[in-house]
PDB file of N, CA and C in Angstrom:
ATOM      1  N   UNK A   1     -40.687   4.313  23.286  1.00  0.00           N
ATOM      2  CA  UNK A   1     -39.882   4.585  24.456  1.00  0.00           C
ATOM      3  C   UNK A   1     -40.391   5.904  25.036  1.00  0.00           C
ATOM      4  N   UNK A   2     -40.400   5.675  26.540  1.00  0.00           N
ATOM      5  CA  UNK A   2     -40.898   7.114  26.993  1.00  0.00           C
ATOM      6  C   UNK A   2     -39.815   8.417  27.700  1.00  0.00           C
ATOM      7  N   UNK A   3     -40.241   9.323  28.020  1.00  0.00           N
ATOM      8  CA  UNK A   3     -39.532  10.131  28.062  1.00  0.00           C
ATOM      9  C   UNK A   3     -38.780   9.892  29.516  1.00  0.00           C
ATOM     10  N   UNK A   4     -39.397   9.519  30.583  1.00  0.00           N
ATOM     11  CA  UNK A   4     -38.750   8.571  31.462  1.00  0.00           C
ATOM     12  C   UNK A   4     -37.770   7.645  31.161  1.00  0.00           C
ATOM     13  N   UNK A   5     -38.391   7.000  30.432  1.00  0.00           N
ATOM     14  CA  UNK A   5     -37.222   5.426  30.060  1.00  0.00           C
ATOM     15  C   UNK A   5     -35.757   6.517  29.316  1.00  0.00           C
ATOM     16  N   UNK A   6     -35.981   7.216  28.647  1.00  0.00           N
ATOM     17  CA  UNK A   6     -35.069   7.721  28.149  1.00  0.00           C
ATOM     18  C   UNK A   6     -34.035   8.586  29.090  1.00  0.00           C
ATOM     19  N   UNK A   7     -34.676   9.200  29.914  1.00  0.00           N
ATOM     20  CA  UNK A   7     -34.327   9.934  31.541  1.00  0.00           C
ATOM     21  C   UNK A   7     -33.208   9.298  31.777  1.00  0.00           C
ATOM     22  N   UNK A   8     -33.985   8.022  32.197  1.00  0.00           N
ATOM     23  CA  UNK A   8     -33.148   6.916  33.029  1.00  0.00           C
ATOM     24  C   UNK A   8     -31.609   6.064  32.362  1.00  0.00           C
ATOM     25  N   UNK A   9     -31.781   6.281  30.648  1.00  0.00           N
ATOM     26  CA  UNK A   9     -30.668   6.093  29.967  1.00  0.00           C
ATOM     27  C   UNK A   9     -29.529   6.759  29.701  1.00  0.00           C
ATOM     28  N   UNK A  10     -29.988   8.085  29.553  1.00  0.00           N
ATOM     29  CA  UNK A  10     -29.132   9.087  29.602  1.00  0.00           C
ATOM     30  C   UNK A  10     -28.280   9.787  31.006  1.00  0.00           C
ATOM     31  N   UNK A  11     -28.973   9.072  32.347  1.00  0.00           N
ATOM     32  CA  UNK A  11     -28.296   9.302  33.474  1.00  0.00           C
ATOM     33  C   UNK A  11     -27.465   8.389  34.076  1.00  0.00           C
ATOM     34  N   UNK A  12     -28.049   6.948  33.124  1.00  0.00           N
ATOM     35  CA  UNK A  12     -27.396   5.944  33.296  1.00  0.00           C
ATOM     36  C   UNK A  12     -25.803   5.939  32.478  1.00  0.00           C
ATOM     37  N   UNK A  13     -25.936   6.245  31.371  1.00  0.00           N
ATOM     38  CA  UNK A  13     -24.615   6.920  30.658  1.00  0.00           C
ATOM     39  C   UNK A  13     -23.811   7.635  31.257  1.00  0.00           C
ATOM     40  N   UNK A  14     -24.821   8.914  31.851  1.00  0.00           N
ATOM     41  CA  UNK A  14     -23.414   9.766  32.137  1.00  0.00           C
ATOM     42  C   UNK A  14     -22.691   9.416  33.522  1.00  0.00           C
ATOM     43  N   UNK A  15     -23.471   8.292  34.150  1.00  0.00           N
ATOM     44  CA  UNK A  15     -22.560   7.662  35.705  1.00  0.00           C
ATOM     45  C   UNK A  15     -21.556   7.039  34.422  1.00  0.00           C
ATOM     46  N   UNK A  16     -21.598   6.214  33.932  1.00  0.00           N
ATOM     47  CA  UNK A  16     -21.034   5.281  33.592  1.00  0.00           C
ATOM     48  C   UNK A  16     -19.701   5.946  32.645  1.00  0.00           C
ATOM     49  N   UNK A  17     -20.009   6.930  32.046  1.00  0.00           N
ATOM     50  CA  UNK A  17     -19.316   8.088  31.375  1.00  0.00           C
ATOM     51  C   UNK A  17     -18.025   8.536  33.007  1.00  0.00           C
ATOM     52  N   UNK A  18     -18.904   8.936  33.609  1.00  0.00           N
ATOM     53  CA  UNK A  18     -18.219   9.430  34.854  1.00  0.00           C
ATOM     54  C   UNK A  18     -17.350   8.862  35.222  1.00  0.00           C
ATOM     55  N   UNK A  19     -17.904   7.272  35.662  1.00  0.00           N
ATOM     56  CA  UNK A  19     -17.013   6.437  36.404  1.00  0.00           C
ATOM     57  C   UNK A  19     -15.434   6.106  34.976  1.00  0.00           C
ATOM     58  N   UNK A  20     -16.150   5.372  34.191  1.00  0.00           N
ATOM     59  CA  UNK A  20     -14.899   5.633  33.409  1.00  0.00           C
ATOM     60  C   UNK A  20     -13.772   6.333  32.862  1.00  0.00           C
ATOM     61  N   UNK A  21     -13.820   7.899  33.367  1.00  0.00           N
ATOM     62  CA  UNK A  21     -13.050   8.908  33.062  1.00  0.00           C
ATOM     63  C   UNK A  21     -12.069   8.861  34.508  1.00  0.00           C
ATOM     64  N   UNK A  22     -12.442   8.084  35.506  1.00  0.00           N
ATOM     65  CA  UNK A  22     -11.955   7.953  36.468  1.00  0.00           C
ATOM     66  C   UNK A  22     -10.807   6.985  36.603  1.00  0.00           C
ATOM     67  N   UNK A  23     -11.633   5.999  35.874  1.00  0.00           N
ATOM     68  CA  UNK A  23      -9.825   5.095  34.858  1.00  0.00           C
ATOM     69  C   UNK A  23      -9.194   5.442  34.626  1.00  0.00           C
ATOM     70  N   UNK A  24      -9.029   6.553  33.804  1.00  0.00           N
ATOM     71  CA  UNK A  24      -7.955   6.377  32.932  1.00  0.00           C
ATOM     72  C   UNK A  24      -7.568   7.758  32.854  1.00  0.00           C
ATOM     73  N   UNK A  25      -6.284   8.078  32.674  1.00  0.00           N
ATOM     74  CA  UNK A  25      -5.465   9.350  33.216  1.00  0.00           C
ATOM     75  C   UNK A  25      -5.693  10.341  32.206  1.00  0.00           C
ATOM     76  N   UNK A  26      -5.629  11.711  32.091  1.00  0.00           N
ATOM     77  CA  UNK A  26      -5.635  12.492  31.141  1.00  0.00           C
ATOM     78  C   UNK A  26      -4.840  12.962  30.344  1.00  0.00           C
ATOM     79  N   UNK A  27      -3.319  12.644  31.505  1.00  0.00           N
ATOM     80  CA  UNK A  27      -2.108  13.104  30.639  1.00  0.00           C
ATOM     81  C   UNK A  27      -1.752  12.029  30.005  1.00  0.00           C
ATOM     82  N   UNK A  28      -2.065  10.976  30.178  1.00  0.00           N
ATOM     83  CA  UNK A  28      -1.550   9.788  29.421  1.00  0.00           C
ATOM     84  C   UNK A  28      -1.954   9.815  27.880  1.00  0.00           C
ATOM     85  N   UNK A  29      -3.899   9.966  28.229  1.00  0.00           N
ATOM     86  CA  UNK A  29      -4.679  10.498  26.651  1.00  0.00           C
ATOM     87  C   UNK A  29      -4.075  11.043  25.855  1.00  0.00           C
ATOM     88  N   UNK A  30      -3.380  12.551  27.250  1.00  0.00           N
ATOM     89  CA  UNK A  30      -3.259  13.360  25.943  1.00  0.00           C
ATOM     90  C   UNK A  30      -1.881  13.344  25.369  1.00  0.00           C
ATOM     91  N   UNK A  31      -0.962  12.399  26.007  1.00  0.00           N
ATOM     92  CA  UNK A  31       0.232  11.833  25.559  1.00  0.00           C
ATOM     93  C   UNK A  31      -0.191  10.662  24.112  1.00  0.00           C
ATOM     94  N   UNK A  32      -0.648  10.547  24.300  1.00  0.00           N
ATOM     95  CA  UNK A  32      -1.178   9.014  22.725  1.00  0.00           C
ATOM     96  C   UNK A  32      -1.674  10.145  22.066  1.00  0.00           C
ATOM     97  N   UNK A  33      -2.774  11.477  22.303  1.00  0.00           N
ATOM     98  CA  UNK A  33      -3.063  11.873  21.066  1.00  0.00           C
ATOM     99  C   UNK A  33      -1.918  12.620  20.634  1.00  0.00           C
ATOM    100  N   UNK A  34      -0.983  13.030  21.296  1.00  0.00           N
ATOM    101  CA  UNK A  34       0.303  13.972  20.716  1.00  0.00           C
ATOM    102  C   UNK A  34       1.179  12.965  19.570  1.00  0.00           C
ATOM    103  N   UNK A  35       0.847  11.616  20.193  1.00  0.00           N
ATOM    104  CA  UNK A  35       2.448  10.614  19.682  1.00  0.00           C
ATOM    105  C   UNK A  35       1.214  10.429  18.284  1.00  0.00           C
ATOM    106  N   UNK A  36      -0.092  10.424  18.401  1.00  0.00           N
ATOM    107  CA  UNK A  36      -0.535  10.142  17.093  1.00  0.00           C
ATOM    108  C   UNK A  36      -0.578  11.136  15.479  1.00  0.00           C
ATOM    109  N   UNK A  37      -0.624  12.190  16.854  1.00  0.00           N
ATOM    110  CA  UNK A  37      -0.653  13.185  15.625  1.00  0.00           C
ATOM    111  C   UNK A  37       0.833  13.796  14.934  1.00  0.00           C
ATOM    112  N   UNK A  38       1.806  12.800  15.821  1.00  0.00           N
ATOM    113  CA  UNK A  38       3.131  12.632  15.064  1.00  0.00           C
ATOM    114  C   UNK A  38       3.215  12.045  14.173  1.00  0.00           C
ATOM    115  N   UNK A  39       2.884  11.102  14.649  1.00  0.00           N
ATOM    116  CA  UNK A  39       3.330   9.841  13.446  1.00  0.00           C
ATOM    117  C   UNK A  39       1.576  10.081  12.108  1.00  0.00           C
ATOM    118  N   UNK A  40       0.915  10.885  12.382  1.00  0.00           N
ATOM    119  CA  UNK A  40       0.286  11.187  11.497  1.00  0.00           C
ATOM    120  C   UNK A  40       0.856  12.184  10.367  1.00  0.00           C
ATOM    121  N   UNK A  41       1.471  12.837  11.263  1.00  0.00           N
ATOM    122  CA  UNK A  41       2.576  13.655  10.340  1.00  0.00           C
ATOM    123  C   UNK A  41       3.685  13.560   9.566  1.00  0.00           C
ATOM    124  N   UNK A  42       4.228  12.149  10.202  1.00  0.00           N
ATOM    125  CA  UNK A  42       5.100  11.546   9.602  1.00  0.00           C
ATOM    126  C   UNK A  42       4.622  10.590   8.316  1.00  0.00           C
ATOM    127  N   UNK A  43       3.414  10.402   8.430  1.00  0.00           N
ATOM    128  CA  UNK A  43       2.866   9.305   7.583  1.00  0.00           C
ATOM    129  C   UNK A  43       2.419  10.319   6.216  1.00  0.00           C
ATOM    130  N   UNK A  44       2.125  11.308   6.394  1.00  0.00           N
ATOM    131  CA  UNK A  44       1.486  12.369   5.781  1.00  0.00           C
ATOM    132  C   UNK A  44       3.187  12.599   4.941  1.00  0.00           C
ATOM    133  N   UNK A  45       4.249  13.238   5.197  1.00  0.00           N
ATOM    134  CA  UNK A  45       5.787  13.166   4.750  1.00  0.00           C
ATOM    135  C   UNK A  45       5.549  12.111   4.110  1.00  0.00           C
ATOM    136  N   UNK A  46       5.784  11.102   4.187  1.00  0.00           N
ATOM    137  CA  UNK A  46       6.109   9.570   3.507  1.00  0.00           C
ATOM    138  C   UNK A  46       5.239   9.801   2.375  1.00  0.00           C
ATOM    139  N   UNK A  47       4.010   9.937   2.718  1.00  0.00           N
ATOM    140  CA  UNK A  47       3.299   9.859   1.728  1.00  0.00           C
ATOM    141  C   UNK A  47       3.297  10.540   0.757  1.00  0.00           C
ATOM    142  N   UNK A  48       3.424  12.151   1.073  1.00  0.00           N
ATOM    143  CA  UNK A  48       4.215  13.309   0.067  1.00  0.00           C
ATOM    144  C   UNK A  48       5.562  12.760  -0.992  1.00  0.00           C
ATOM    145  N   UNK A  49       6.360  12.259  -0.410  1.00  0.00           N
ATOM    146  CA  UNK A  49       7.978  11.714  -0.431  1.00  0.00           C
ATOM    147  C   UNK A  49       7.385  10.709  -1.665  1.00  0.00           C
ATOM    148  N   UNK A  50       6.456   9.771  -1.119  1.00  0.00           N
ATOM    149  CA  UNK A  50       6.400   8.471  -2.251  1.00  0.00           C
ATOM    150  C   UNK A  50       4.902   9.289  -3.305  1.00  0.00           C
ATOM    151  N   UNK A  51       4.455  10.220  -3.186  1.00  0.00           N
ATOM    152  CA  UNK A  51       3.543  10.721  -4.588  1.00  0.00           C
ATOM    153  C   UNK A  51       4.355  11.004  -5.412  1.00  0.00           C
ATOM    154  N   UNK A  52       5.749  11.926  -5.316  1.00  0.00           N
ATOM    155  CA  UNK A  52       6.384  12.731  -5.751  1.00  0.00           C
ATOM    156  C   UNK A  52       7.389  12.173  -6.464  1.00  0.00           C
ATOM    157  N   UNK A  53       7.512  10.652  -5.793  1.00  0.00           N
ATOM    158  CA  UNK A  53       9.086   9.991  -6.575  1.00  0.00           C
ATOM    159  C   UNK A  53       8.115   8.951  -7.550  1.00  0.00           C
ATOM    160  N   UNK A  54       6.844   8.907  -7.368  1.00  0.00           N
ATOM    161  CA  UNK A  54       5.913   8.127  -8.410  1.00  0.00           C
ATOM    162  C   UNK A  54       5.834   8.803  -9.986  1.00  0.00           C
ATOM    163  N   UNK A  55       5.505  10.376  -9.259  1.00  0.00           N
ATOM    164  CA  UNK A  55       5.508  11.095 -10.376  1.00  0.00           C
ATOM    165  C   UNK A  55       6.956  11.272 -11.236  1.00  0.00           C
ATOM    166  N   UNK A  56       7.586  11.030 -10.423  1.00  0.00           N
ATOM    167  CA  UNK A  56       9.230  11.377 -11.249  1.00  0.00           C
ATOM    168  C   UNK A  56       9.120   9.828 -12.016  1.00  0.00           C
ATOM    169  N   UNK A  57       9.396   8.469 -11.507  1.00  0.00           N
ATOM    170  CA  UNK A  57       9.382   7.373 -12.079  1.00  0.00           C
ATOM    171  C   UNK A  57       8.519   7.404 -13.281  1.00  0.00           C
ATOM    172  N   UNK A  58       7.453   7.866 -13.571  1.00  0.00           N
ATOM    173  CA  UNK A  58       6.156   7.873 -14.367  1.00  0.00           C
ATOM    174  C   UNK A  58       6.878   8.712 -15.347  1.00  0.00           C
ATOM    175  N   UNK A  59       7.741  10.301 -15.117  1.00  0.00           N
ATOM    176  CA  UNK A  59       7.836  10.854 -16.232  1.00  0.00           C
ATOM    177  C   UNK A  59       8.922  10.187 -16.793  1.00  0.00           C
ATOM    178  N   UNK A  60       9.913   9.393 -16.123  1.00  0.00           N
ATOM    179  CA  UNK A  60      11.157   8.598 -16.121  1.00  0.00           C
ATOM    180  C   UNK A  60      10.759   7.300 -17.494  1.00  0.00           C
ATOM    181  N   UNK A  61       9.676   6.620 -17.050  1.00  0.00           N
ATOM    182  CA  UNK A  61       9.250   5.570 -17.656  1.00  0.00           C
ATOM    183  C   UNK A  61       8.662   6.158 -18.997  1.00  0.00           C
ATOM    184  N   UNK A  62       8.045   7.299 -18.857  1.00  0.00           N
ATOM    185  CA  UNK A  62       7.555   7.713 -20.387  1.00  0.00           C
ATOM    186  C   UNK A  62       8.599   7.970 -21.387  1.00  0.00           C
ATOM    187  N   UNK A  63       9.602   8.625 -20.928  1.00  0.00           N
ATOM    188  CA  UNK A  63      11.016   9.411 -21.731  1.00  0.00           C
ATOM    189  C   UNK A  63      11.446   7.975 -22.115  1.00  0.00           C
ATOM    190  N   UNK A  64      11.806   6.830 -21.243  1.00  0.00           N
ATOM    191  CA  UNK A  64      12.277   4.993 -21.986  1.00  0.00           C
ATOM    192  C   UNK A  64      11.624   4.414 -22.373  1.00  0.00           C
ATOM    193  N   UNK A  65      10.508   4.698 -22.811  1.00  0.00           N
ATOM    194  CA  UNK A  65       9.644   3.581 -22.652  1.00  0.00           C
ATOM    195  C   UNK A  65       9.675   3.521 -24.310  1.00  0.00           C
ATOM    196  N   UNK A  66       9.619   4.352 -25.037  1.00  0.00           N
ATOM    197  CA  UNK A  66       9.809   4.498 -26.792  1.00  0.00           C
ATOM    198  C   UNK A  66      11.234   3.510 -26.929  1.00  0.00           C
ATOM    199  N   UNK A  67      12.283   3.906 -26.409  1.00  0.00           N
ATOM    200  CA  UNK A  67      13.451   3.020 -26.615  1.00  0.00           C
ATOM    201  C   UNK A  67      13.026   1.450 -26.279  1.00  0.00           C
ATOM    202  N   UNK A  68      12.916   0.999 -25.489  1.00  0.00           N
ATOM    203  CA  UNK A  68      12.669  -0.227 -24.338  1.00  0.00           C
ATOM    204  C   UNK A  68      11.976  -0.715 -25.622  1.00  0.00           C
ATOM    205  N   UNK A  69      10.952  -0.091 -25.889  1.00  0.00           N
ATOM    206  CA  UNK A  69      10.266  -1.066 -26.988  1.00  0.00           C
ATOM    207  C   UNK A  69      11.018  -1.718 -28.248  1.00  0.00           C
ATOM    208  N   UNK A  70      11.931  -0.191 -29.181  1.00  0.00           N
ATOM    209  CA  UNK A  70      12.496   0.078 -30.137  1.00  0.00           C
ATOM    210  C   UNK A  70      13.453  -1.393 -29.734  1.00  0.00           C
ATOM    211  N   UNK A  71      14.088  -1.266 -28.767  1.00  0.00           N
ATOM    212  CA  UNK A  71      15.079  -2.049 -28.343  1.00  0.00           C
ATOM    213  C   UNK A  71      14.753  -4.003 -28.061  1.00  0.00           C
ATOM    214  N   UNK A  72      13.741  -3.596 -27.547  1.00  0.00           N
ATOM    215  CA  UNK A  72      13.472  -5.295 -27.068  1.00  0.00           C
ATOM    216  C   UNK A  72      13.541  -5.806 -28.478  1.00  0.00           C
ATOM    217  N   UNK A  73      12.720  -4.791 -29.815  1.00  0.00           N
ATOM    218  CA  UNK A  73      12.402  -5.610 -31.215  1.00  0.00           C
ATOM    219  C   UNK A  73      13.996  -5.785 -31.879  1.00  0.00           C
ATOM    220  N   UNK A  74      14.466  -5.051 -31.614  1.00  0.00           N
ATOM    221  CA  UNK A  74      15.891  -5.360 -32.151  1.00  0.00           C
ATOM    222  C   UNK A  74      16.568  -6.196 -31.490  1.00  0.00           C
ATOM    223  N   UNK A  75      16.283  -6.422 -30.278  1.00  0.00           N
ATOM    224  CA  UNK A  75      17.121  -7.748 -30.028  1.00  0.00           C
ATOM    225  C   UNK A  75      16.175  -8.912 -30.131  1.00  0.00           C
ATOM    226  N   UNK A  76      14.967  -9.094 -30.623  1.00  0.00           N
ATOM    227  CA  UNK A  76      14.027 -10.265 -31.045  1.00  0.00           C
ATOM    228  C   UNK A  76      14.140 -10.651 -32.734  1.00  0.00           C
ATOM    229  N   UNK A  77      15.030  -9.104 -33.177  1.00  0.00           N
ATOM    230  CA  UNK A  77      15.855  -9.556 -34.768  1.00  0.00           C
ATOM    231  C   UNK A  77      16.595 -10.326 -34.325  1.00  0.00           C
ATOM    232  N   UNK A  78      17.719  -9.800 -33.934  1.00  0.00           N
ATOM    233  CA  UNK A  78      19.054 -10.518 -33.373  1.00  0.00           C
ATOM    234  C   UNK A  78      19.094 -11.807 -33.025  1.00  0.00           C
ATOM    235  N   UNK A  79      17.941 -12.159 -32.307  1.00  0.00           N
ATOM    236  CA  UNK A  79      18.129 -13.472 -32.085  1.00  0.00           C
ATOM    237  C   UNK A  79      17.447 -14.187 -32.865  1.00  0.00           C
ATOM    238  N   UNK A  80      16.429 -13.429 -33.880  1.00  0.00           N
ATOM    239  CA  UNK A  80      16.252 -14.632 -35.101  1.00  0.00           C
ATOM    240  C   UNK A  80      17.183 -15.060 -35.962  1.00  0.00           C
ATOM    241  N   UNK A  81      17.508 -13.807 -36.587  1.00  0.00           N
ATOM    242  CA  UNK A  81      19.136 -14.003 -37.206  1.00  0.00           C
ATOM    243  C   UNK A  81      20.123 -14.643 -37.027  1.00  0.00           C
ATOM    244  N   UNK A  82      20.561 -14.885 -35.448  1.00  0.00           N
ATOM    245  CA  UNK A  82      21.726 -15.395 -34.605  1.00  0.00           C
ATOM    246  C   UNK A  82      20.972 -17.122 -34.844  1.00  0.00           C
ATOM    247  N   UNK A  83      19.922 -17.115 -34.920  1.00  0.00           N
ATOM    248  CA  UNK A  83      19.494 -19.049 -34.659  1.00  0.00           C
ATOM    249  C   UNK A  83      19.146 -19.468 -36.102  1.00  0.00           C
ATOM    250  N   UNK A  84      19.415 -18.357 -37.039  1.00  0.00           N
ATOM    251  CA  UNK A  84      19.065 -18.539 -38.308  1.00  0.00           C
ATOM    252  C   UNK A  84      20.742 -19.321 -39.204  1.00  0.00           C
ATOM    253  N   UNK A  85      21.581 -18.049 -38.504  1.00  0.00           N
ATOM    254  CA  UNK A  85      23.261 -18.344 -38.853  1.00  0.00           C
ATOM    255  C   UNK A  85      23.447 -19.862 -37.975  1.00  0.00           C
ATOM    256  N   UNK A  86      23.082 -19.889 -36.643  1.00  0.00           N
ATOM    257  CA  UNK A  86      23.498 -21.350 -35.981  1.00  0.00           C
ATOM    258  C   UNK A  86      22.890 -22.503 -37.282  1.00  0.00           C
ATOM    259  N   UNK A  87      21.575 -22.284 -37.534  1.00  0.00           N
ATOM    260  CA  UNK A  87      21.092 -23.200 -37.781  1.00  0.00           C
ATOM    261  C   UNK A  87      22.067 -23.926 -39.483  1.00  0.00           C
ATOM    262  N   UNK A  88      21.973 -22.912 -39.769  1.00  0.00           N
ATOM    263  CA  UNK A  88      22.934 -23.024 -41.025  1.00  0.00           C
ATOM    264  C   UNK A  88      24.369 -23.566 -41.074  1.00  0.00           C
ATOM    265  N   UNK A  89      24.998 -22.996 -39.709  1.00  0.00           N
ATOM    266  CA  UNK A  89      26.285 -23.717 -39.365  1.00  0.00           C
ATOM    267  C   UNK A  89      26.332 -25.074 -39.182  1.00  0.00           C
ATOM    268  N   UNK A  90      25.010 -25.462 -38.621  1.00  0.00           N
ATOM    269  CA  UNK A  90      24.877 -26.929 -38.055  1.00  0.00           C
ATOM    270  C   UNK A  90      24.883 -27.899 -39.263  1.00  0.00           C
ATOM    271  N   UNK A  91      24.071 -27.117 -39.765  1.00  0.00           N
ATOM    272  CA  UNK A  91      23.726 -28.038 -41.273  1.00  0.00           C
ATOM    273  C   UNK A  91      24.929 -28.370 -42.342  1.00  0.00           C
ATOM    274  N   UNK A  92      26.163 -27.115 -42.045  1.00  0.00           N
ATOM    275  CA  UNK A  92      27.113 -26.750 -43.017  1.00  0.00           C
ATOM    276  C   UNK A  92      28.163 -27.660 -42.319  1.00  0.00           C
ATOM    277  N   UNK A  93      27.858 -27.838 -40.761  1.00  0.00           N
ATOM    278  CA  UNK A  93      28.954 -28.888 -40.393  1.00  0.00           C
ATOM    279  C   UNK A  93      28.900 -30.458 -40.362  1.00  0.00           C
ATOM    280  N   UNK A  94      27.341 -30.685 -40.489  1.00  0.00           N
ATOM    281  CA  UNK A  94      27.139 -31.959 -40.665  1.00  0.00           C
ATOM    282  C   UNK A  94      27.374 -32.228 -42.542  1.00  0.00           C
ATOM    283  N   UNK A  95      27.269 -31.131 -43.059  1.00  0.00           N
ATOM    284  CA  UNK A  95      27.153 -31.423 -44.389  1.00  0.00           C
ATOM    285  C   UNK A  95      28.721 -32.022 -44.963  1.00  0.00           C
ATOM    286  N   UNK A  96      30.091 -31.196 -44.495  1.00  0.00           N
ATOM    287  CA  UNK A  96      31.194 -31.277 -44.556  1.00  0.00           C
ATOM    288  C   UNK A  96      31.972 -31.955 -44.011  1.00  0.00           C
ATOM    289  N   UNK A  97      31.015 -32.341 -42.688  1.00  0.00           N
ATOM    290  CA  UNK A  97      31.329 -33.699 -41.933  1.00  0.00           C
ATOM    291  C   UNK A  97      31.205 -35.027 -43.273  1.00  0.00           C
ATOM    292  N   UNK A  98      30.205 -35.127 -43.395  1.00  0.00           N
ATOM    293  CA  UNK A  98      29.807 -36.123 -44.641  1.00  0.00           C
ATOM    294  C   UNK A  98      30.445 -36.500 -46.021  1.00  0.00           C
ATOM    295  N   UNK A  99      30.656 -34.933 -46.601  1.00  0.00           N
ATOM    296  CA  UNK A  99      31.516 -34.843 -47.670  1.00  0.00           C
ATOM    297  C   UNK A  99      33.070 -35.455 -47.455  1.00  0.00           C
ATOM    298  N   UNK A 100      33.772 -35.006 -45.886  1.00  0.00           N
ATOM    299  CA  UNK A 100      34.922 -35.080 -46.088  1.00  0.00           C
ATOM    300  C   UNK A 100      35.459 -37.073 -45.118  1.00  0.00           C
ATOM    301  N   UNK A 101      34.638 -37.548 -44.477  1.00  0.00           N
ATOM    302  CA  UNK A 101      34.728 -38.089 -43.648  1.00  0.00           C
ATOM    303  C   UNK A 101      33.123 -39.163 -43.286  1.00  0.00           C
ATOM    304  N   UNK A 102      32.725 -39.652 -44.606  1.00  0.00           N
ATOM    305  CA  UNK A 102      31.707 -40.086 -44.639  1.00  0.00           C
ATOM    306  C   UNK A 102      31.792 -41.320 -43.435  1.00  0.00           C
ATOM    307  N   UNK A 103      32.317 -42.229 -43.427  1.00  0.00           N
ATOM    308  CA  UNK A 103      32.961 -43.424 -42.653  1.00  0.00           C
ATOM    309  C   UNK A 103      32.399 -42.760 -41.308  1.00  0.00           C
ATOM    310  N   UNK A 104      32.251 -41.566 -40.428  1.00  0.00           N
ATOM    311  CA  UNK A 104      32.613 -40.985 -39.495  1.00  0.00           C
ATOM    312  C   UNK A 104      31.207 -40.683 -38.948  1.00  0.00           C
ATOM    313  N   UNK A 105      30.626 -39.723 -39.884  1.00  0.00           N
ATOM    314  CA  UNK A 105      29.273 -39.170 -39.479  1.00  0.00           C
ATOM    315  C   UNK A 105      28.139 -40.163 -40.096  1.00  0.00           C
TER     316      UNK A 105
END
């Protein structure tokens, strides 16, 4: 490319640069960059707001999280135990069913 051809691109830009600044209003621009750099600010808050309640949940979850475990296994006794006693009842009622009322069961 020559230094001409390049001339001719760069003057061709800046009409075209030109004409388009002629569109479009300045206070309007600089109304969208104000409302952006609000809500950039606001997004920036939120985002502060939700690091901070992550970190609290996180130290929250470490302090339960020893129980939660301790706990789930004790109630995974409980319910072996609890289907251990059913199972025995079942057996103890069909058994006494039989003994007392054979005709029946």
């Amino acid at each position: 490319m020559g230094e001409e051809e390049r001339e001719t691109i760069r003057a061709a830009s800046e009409e075209v640069s030109r004409q388009f600044k002629t569109l479009i209003n300045g206070e309007e621009v600089e109304s969208v960059k104000q409302l952006q750099h609000l809500i950039l600010g606001r997004l920036q808050d939120s985002n502060a707001v939700l690091a901070h309640f992550n970190e609290y949940s996180e130290r929250c979850y470490a302090e339960v999280s020893g129980d939660f475990a301790g706990n789930t296994q004790l109630l995974k006794s409980i319910k072996s135990d609890l289907d251990h006693i059913f199972t025995k009842l079942r057996i103890s009622a069909v058994v006494i069913c039989l003994r007392l009322c054979p005709c029946i069961c």
